[in-house]
N, C-alpha and C. Protein backbone atom coordinates (compact mmCIF):
# COMPACT_ATOMS: atom_id res chain seq x y z
N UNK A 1 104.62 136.76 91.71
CA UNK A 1 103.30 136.18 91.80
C UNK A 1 102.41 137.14 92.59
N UNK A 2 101.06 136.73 92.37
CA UNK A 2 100.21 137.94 92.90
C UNK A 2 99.03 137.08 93.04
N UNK A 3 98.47 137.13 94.67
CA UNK A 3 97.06 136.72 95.42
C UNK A 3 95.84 137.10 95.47
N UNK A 4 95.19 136.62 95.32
CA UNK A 4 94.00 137.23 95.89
C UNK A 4 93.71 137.05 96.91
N UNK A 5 93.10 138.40 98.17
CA UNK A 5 92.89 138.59 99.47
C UNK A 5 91.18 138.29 99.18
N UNK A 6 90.62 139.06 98.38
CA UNK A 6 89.34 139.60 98.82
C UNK A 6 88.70 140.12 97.98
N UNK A 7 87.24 140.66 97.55
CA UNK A 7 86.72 141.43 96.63
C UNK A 7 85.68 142.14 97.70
N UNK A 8 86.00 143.47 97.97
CA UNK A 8 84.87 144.08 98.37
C UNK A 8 83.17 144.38 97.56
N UNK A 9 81.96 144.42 98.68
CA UNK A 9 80.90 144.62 97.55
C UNK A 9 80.98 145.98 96.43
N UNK A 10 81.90 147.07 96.65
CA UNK A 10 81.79 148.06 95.54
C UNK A 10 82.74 147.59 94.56
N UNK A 11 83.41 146.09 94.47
CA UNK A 11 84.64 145.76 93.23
C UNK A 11 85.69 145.68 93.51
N UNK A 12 86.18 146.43 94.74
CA UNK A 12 87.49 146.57 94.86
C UNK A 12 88.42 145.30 95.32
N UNK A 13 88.94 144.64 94.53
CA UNK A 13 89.52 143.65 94.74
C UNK A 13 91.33 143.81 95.50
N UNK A 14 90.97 143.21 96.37
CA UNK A 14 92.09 143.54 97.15
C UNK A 14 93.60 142.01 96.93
N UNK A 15 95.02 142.63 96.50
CA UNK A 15 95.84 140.95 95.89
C UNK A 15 97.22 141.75 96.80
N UNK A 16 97.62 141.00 97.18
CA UNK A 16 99.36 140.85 97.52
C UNK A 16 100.43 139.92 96.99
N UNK A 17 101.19 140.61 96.67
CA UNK A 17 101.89 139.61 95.98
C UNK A 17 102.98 139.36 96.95
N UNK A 18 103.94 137.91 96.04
CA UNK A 18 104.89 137.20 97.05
C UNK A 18 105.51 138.40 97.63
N UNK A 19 106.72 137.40 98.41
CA UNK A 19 107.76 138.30 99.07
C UNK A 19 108.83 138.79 97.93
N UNK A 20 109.53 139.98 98.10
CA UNK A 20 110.31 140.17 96.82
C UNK A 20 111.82 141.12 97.21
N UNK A 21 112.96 141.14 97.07
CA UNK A 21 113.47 141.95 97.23
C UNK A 21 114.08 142.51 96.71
N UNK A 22 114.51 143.75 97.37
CA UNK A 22 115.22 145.17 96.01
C UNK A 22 116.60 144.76 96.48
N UNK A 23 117.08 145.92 95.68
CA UNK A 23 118.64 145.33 95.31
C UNK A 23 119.72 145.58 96.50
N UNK A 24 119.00 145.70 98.01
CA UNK A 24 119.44 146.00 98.87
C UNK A 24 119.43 144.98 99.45
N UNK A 25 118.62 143.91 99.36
CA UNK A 25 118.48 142.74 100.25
C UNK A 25 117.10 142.39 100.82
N UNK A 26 116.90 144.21 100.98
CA UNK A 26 115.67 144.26 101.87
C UNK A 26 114.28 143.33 101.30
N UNK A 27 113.33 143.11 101.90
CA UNK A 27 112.54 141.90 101.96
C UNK A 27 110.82 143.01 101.47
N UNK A 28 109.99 142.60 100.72
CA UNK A 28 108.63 143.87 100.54
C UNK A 28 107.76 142.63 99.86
N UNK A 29 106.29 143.58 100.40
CA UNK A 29 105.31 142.67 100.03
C UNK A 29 104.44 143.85 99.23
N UNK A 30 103.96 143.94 97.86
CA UNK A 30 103.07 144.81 98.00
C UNK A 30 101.54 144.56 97.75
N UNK A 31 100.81 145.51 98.52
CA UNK A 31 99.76 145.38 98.89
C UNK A 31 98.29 146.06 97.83
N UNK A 32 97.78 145.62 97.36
CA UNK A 32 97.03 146.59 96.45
C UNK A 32 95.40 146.25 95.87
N UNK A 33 95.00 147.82 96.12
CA UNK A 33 93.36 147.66 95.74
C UNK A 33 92.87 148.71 94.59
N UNK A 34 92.31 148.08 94.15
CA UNK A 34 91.95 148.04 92.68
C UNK A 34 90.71 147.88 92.25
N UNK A 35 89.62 149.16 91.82
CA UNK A 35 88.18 149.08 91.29
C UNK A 35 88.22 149.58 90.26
N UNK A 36 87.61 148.69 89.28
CA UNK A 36 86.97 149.28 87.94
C UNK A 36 85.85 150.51 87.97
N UNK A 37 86.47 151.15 87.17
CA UNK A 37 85.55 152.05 86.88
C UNK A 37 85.28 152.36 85.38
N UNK A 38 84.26 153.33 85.03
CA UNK A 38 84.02 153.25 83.66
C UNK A 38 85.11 153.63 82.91
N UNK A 39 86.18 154.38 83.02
CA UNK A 39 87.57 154.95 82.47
C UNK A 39 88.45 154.37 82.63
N UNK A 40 88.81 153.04 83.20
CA UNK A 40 89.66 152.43 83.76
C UNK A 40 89.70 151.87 85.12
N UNK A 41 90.62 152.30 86.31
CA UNK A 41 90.64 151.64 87.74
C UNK A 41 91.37 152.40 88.05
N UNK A 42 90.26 152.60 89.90
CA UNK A 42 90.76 152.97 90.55
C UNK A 42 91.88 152.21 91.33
N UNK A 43 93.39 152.98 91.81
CA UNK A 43 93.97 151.93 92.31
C UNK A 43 94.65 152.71 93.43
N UNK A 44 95.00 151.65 94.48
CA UNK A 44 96.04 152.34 95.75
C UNK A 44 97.20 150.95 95.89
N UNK A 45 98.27 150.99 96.10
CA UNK A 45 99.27 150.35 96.35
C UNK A 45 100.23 150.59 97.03
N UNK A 46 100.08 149.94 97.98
CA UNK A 46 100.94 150.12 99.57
C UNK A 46 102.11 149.30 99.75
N UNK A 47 103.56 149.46 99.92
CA UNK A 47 104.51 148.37 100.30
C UNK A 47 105.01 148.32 101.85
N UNK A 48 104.73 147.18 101.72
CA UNK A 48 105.36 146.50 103.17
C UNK A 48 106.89 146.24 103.15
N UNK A 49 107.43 147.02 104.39
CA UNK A 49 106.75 146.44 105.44
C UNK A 49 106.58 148.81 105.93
N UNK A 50 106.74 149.11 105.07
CA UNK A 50 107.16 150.86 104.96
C UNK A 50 105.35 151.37 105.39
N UNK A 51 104.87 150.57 105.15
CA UNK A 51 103.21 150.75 104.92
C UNK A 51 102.88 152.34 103.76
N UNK A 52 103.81 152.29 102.85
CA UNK A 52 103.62 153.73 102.42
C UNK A 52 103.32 153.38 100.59
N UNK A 53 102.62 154.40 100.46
CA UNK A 53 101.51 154.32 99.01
C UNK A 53 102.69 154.38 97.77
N UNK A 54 102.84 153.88 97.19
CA UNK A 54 103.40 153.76 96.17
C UNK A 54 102.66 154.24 95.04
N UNK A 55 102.03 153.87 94.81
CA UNK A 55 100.95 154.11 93.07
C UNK A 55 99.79 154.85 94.16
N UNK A 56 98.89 156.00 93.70
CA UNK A 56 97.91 156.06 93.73
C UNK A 56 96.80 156.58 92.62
N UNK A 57 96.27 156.03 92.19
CA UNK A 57 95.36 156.83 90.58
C UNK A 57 93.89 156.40 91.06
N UNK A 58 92.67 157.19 90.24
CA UNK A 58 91.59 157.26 90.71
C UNK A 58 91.02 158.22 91.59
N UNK A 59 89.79 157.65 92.23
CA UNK A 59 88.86 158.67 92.80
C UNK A 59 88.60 157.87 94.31
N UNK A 60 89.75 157.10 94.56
CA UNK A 60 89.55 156.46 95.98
C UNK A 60 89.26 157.79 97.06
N UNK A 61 88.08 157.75 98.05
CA UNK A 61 88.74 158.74 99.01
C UNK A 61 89.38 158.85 100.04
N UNK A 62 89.49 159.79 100.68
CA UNK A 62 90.25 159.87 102.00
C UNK A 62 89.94 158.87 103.24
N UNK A 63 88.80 158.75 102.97
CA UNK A 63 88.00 157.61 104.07
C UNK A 63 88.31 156.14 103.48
N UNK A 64 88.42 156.32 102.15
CA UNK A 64 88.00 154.60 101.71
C UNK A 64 90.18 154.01 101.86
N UNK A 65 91.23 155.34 101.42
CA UNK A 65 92.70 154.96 101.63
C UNK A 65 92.81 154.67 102.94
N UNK A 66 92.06 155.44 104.28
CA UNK A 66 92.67 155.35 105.73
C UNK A 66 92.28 154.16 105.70
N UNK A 67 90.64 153.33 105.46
CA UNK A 67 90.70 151.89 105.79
C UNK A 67 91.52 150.90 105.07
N UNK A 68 91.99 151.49 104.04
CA UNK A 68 92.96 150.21 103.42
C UNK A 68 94.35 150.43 103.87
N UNK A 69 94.60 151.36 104.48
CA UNK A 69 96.28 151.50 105.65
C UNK A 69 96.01 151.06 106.79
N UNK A 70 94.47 151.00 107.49
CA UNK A 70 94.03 149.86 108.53
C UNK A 70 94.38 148.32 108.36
N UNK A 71 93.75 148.17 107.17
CA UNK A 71 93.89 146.50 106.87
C UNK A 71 95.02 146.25 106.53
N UNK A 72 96.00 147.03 105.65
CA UNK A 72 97.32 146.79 105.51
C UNK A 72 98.13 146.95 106.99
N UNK A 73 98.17 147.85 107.81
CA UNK A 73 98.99 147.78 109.05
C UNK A 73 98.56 146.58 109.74
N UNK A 74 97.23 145.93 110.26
CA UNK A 74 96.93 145.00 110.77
C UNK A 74 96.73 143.90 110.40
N UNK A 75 97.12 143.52 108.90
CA UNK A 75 97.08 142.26 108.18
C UNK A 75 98.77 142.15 107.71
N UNK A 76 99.34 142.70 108.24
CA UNK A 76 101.00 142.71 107.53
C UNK A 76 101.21 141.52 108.30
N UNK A 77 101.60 141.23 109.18
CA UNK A 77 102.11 139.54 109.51
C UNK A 77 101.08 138.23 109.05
N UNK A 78 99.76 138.40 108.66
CA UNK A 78 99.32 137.66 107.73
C UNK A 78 99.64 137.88 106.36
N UNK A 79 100.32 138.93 105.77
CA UNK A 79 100.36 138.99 104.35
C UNK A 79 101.85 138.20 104.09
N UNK A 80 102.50 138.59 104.97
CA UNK A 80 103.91 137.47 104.87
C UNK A 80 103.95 136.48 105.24
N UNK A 81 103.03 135.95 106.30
CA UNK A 81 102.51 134.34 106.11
C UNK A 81 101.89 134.02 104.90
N UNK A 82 101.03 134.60 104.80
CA UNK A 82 100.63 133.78 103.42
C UNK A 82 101.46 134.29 101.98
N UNK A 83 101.87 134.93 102.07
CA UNK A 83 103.25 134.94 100.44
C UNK A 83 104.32 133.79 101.53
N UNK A 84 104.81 133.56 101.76
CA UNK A 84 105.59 132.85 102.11
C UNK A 84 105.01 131.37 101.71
N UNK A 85 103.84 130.82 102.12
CA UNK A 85 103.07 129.85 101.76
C UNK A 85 102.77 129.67 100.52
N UNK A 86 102.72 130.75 99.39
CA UNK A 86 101.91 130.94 98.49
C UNK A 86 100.67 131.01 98.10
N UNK A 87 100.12 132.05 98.84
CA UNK A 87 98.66 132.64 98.66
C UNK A 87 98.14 131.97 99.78
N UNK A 88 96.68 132.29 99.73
CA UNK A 88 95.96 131.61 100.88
C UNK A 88 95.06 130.69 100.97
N UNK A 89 95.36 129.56 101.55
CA UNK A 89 94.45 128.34 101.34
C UNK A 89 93.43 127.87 101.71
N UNK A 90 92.27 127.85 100.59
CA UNK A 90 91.49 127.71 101.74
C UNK A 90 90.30 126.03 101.10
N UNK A 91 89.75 125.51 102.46
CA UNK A 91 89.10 124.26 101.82
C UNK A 91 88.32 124.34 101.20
């Protein structure tokens, strides 16, 4: 399953999906932002709890990846509260 966090004003919609694990046991959340562009989407995808990029395609830059390894390092114990819950609830 896969959340929605957020939509920034340039598109970039930011989703985490549940908790999931590999065939080790180990426990991952991944984290990922995603803007349309005219050719397709730009995308970055980060797994928790490693904080390290998995997918990157597009024209994200260097400035716009460091703030999304900000929000991913400092939103990681909210991202496994809320996959644990199933997404985030709001009234």
């Amino acid at each position: 399953m896969v959340y929605t966090l957020c939509k920034y004003a340039d598109e970039t919609l930011v989703t985490f999906s549940d908790i999931r694990k590999k065939d080790n046991g180990e426990e991952y959340i991944r984290v990922s932002f995603e803007r349309p562009t005219e050719h397709g989407f730009d995308t970055v995808v980060f797994e928790l709890p490693s904080y390290n990029i998995i997918e990157r395609d597009g024209q994200y830059s260097e400035k716009e990846i460091e703030l999304f390894k900000t929000v991913v390092e400092r939103g990681a114990p909210f991202f496994y509260e809320w996959a644990r819950e199933g997404g985030i609830k709001i009234a």
